[in-house]
Protein backbone atom coordinates (compact mmCIF):
# COMPACT_ATOMS: atom_id res chain seq x y z
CA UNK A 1 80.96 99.68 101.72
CA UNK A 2 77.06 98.83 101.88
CA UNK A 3 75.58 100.69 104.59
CA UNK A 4 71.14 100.76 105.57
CA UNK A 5 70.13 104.05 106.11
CA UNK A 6 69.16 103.73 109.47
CA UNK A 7 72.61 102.28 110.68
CA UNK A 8 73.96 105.35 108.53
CA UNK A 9 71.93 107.97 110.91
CA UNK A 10 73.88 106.19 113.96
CA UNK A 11 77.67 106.36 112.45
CA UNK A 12 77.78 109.31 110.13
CA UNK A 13 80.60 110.62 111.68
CA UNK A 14 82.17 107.21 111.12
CA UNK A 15 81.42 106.91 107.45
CA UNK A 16 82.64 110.35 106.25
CA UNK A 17 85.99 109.38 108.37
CA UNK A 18 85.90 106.49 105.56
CA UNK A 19 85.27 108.60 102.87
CA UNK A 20 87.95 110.66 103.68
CA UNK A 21 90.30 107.91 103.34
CA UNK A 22 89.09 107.16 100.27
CA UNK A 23 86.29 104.48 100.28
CA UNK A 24 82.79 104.98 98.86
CA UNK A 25 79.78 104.62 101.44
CA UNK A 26 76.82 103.23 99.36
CA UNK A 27 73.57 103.81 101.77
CA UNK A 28 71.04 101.04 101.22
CA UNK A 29 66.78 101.37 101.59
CA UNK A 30 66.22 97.79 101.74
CA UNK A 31 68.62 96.23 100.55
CA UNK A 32 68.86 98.65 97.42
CA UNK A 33 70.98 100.54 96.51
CA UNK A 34 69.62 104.44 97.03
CA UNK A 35 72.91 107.18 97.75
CA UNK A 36 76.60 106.90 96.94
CA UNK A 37 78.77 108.91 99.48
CA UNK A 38 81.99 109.92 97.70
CA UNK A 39 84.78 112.92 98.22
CA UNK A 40 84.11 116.08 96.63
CA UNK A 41 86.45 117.45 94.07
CA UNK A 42 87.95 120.76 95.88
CA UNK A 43 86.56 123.62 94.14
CA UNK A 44 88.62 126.14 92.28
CA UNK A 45 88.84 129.70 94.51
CA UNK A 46 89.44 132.83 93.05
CA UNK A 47 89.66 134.53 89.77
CA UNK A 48 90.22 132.75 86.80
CA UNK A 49 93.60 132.16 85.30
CA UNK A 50 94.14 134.24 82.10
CA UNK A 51 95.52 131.48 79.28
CA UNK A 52 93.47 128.88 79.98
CA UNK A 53 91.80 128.85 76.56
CA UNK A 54 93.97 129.66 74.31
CA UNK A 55 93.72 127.19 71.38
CA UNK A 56 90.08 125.84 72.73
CA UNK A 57 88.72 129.38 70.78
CA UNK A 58 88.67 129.67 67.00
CA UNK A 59 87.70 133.17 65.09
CA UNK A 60 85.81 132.45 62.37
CA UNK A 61 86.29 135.63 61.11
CA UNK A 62 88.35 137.99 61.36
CA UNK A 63 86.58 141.26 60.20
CA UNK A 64 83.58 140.25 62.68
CA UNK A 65 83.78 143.92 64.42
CA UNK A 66 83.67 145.60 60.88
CA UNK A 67 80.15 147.01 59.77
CA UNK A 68 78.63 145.27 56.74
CA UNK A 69 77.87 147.99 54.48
């Protein structure tokens, strides 16, 4: 959905209603394209999940902690 910025200011309320159901809103500045209106991804709430790397980290080595000498 193409909408000028102007008409935008007038149905906002309108076009994030649309959004919600799934469209984009694409607000125009003359006829060009300017801003894409699109859902945001819900962001992930509270602490992070232990797990959620295993095999994504690799050890090099092993002795790492060890001193050199």
């Amino acid at each position: 959905m193409k909408v000028s910025i102007a008409s935008a200011k007038h149905k906002l309320s309108e076009l994030i209603k649309a959004v919600e159901q799934g469209k984009t809103v694409t607000f125009c500045r003359n006829g060009v394209p300017v801003v894409d209106l699109v859902l945001a991804k819900p962001c992930m709430a509270g602490r992070p999940k232990f797990g959620t790397l295993v095999g994504r980290v690799v050890i090099l080595d092993p002795d790492w902690w060890r001193p050199w000498g």
